[in-house]
N, C-alpha and C. Protein backbone atom coordinates (compact mmCIF):
# COMPACT_ATOMS: atom_id res chain seq x y z
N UNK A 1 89.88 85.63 104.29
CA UNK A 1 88.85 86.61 104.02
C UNK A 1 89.29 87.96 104.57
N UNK A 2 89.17 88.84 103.97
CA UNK A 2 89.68 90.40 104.56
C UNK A 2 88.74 91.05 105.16
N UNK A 3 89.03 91.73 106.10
CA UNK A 3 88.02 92.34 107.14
C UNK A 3 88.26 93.75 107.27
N UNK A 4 86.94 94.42 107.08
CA UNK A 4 86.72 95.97 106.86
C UNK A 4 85.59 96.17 107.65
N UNK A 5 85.96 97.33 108.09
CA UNK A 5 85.23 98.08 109.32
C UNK A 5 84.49 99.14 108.74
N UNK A 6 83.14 99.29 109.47
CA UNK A 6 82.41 100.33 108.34
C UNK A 6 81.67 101.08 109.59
N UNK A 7 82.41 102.46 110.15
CA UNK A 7 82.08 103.51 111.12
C UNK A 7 81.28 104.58 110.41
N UNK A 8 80.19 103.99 110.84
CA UNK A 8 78.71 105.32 110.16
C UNK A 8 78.11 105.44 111.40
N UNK A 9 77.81 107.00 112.03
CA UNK A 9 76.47 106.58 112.45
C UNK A 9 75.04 106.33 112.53
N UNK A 10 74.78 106.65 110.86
CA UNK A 10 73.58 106.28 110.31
C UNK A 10 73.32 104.56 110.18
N UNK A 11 72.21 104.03 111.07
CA UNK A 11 72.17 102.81 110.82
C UNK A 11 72.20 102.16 109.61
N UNK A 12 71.35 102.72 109.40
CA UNK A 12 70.44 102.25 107.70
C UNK A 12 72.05 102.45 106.85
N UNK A 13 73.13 103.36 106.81
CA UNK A 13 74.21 102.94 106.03
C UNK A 13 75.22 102.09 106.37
N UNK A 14 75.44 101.66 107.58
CA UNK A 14 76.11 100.39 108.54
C UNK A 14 75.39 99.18 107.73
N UNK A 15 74.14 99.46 108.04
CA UNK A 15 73.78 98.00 107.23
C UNK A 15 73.72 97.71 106.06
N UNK A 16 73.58 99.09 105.01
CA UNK A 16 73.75 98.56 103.42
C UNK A 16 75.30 98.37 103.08
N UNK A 17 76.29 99.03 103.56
CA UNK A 17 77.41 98.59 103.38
C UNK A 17 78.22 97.72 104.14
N UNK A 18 77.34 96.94 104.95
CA UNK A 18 77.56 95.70 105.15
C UNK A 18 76.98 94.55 104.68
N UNK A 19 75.91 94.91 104.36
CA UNK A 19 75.45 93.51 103.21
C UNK A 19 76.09 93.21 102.15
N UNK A 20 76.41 94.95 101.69
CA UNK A 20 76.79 94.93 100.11
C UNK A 20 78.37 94.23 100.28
N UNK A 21 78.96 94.91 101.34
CA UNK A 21 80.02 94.11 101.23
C UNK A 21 80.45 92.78 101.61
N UNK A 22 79.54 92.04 102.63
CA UNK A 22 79.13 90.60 102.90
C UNK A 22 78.98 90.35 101.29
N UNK A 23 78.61 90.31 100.28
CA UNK A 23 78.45 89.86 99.22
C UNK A 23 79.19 90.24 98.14
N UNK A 24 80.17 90.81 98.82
CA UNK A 24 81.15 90.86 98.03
C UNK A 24 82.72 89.68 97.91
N UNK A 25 82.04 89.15 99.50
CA UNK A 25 83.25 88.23 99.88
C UNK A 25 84.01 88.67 101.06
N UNK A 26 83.71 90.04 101.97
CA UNK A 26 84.54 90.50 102.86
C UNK A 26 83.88 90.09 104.33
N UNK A 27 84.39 89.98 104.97
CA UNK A 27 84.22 89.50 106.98
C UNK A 27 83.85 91.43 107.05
N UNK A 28 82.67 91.47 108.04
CA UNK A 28 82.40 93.43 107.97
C UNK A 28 82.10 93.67 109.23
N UNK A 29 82.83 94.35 110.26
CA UNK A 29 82.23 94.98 111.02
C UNK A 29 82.18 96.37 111.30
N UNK A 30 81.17 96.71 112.01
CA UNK A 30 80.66 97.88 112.57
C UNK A 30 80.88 98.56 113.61
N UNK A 31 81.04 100.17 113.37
CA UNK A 31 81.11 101.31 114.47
C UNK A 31 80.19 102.14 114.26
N UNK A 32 79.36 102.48 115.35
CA UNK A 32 78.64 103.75 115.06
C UNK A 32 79.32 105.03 115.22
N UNK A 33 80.58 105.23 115.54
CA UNK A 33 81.08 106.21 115.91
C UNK A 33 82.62 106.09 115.98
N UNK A 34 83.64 106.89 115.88
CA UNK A 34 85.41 106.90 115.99
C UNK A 34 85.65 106.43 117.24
N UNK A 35 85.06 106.52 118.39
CA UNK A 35 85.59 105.55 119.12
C UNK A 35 85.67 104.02 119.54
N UNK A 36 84.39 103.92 119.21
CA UNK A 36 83.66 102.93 118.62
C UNK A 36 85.01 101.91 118.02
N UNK A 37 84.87 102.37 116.70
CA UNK A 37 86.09 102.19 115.12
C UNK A 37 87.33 102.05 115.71
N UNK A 38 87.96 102.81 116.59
CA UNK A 38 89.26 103.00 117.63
C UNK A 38 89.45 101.25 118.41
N UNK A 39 88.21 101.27 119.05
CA UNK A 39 88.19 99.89 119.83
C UNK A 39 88.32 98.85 118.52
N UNK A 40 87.44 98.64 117.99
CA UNK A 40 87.90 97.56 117.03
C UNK A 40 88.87 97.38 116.03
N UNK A 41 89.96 98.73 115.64
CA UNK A 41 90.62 98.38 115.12
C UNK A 41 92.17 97.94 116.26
N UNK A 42 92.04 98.42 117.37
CA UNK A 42 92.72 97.51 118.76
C UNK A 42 92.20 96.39 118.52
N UNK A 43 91.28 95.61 118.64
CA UNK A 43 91.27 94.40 118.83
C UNK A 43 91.53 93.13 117.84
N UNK A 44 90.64 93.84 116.54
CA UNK A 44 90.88 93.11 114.66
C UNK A 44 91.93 93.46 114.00
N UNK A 45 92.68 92.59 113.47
CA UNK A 45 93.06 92.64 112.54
C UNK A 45 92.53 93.10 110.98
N UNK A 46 92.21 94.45 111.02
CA UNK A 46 91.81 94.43 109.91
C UNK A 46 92.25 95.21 108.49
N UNK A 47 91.70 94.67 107.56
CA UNK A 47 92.54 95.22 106.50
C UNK A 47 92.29 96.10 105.89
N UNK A 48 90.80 96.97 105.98
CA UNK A 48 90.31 98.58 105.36
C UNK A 48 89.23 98.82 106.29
N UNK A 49 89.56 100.37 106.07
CA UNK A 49 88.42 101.24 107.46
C UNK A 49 87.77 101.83 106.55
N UNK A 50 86.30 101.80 106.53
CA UNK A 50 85.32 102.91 105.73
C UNK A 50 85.16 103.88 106.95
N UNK A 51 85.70 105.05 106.98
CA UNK A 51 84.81 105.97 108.04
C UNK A 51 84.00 107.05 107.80
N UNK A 52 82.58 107.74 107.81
CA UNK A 52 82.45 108.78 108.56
C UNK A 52 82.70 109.91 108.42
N UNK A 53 82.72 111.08 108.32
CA UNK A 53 82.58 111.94 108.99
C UNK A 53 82.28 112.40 109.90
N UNK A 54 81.16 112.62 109.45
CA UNK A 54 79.87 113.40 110.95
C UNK A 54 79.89 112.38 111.64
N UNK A 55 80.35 112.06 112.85
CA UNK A 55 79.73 111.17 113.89
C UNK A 55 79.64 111.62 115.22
N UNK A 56 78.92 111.48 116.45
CA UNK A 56 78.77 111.78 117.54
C UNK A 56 80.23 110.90 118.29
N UNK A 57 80.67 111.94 119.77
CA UNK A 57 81.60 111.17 120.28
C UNK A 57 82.53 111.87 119.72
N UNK A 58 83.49 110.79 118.31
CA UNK A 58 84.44 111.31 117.66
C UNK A 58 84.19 111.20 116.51
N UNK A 59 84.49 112.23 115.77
CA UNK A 59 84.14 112.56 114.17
C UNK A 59 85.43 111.78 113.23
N UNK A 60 84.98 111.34 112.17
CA UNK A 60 86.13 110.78 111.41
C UNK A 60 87.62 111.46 111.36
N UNK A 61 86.97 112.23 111.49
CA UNK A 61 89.07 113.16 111.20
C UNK A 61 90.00 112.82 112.14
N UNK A 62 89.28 112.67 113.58
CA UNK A 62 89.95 112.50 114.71
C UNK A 62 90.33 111.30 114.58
N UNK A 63 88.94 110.26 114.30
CA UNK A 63 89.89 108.85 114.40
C UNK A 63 90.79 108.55 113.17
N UNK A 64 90.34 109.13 111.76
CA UNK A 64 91.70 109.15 111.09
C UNK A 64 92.58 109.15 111.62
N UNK A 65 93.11 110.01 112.49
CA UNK A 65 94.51 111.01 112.80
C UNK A 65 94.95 109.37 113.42
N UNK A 66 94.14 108.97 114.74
CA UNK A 66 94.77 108.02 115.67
C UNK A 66 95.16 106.63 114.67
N UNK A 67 94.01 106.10 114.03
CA UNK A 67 94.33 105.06 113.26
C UNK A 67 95.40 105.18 112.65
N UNK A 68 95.88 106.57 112.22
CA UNK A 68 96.85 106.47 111.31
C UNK A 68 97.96 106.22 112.26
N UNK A 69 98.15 106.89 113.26
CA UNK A 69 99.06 106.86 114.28
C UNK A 69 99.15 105.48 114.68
N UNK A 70 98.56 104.44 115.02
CA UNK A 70 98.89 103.04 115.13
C UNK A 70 99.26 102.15 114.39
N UNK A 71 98.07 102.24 113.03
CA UNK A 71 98.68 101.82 112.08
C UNK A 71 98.85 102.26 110.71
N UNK A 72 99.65 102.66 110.34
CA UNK A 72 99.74 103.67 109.23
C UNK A 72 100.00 103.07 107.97
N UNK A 73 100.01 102.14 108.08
CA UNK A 73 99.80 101.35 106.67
C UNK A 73 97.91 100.65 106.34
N UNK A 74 97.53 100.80 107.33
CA UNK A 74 95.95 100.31 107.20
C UNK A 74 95.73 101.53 106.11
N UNK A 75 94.79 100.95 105.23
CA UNK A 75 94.10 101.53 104.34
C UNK A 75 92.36 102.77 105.03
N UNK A 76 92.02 103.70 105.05
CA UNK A 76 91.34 104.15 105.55
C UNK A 76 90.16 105.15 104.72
N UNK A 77 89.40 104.41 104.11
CA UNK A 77 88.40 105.46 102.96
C UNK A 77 87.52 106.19 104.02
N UNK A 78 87.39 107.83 103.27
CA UNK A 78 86.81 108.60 104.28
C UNK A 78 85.35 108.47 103.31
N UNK A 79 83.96 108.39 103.72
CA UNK A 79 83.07 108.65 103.20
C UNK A 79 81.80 109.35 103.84
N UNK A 80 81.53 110.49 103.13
CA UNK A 80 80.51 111.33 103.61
C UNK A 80 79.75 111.75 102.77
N UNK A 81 78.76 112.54 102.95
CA UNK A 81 77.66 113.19 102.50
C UNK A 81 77.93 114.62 102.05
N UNK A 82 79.47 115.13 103.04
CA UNK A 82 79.22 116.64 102.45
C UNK A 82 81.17 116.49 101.79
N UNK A 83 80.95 116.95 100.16
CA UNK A 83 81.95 117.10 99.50
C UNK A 83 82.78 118.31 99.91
N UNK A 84 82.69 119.12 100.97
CA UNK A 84 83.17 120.34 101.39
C UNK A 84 84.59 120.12 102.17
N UNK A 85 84.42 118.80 102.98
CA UNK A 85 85.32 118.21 103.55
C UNK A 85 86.73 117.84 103.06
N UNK A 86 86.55 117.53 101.54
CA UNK A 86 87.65 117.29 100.42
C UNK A 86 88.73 118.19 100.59
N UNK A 87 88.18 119.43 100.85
CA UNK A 87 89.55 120.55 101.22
C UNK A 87 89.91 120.49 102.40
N UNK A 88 89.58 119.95 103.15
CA UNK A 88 90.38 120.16 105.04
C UNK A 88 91.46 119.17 104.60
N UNK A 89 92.57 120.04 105.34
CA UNK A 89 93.87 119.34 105.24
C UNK A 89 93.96 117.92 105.88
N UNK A 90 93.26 117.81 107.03
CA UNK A 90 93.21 116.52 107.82
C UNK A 90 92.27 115.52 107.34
N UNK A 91 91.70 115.73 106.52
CA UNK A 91 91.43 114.61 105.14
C UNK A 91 92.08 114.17 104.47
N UNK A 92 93.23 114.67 104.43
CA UNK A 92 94.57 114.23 103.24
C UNK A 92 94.99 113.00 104.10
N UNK A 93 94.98 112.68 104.92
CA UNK A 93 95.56 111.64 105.86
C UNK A 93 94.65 110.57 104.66
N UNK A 94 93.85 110.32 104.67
CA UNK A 94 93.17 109.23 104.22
C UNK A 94 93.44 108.67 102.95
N UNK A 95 93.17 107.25 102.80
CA UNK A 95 93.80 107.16 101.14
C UNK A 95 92.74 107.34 100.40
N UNK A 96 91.45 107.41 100.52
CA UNK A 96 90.17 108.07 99.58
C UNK A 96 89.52 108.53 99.84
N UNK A 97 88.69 108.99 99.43
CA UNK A 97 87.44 110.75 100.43
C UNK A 97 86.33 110.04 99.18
N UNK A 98 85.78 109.35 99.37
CA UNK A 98 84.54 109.12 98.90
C UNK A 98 83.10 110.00 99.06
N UNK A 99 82.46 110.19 98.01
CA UNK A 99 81.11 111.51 98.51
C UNK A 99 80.03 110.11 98.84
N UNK A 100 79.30 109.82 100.10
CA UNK A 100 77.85 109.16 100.01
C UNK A 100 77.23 109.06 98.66
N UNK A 101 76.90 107.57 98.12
CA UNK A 101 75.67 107.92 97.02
C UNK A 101 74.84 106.69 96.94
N UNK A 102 73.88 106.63 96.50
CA UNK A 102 72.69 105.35 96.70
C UNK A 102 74.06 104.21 95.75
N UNK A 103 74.48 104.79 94.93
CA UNK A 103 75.16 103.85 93.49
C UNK A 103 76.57 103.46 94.97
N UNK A 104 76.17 102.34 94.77
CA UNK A 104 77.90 101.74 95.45
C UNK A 104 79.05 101.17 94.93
N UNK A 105 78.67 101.67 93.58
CA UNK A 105 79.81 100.61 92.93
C UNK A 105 81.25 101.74 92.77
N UNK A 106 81.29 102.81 93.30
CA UNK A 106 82.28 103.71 93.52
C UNK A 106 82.99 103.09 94.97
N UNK A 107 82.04 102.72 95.89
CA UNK A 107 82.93 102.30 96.97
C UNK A 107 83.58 100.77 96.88
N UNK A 108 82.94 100.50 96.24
CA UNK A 108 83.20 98.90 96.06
C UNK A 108 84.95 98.67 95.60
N UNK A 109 84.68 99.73 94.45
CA UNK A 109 86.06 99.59 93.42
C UNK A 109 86.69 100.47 94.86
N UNK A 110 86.97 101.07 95.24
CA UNK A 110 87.72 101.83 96.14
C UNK A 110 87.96 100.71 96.95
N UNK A 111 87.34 99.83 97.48
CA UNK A 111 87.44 98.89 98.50
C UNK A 111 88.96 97.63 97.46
N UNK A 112 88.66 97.36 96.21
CA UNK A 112 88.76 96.27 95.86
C UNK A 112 89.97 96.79 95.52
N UNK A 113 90.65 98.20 95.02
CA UNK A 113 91.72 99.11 94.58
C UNK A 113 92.50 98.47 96.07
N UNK A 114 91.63 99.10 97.07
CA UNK A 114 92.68 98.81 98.27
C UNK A 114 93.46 97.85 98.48
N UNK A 115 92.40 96.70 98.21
CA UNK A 115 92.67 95.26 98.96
C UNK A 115 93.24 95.00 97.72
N UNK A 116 93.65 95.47 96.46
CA UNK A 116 94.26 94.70 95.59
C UNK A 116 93.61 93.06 95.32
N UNK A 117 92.61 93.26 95.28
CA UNK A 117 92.30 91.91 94.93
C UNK A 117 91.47 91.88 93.29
C-alpha cells in the first residue's frame, strides 16, 4: 500500500484528503504544519507529500526545500488556495502546484500520475 502525507493546517482539509484518499487505496498520514511533515517524512517511508503552503511554524516552501534535500526523488505536490504562488521560483522544486478546490478529482489524478499506478 503506498503512503502519502497530507501537511495542511486547515483541519477540515487534513481530513477530507484523507478520507478521500483512504478510499482510494492509500495508507495517509498527517501534518499540520512543515515541521510537523519534516518529522514524518524522517521516520515513514513514504511515497508522495501533499503540502501546504500557508502553514504556521514552517510554510511549504521551506519544507519543500528540506524534503527535497533528503530525499529528492520523493514526489512532493504543492497545494494551496492562492494561485499567485505558481510564480515563486521555490515552487519549481515541486513536481505539481495544485490550486485548492471542493472537486478532488484534480488531486487524485496528480496523486495516481505520481504513484504510477
Amino acid at each position: 500500500m503506498k503512503k502519502i502525507l497530507v501537511a495542511d493546517d486547515e483541519m477540515a482539509i487534513r481530513l477530507l484528503y484523507s478520507e478521500e484518499l483512504k478510499e482510494e487505496g492509500y495508507e495517509v498520514y498527517v501534518a499540520a504544519n512543515g515541521q510537523e511533515a519534516l518529522e514524518v517524512v524522517d521516520k515513514i517511508p513514504l511515497d508522495l507529500v501533499i503540502l501546504d503552503i500557508k502553514m504556521p511554524e514552517m510554510d511549504g516552501i521551506e519544507a519543500l526545500r528540506q524534503i527535497k534535500e533528503k530525499r529528492p526523488d520523493l514526489p512532493v505536490l504543492l497545494s494551496t488556495a492562492y494561485g499567485e504562488y505558481k510564480q515563486d521560483f521555490a515552487t519549481w522544486a515541486s513536481d505539481e502546484y495544485l490550486v485548492k478546490s471542493s472537486d478532488l478529482d484534480d488531486l487524485k489524478a496528480a496523486v495516481r500520475r505520481h504513484l504510477r499506478e
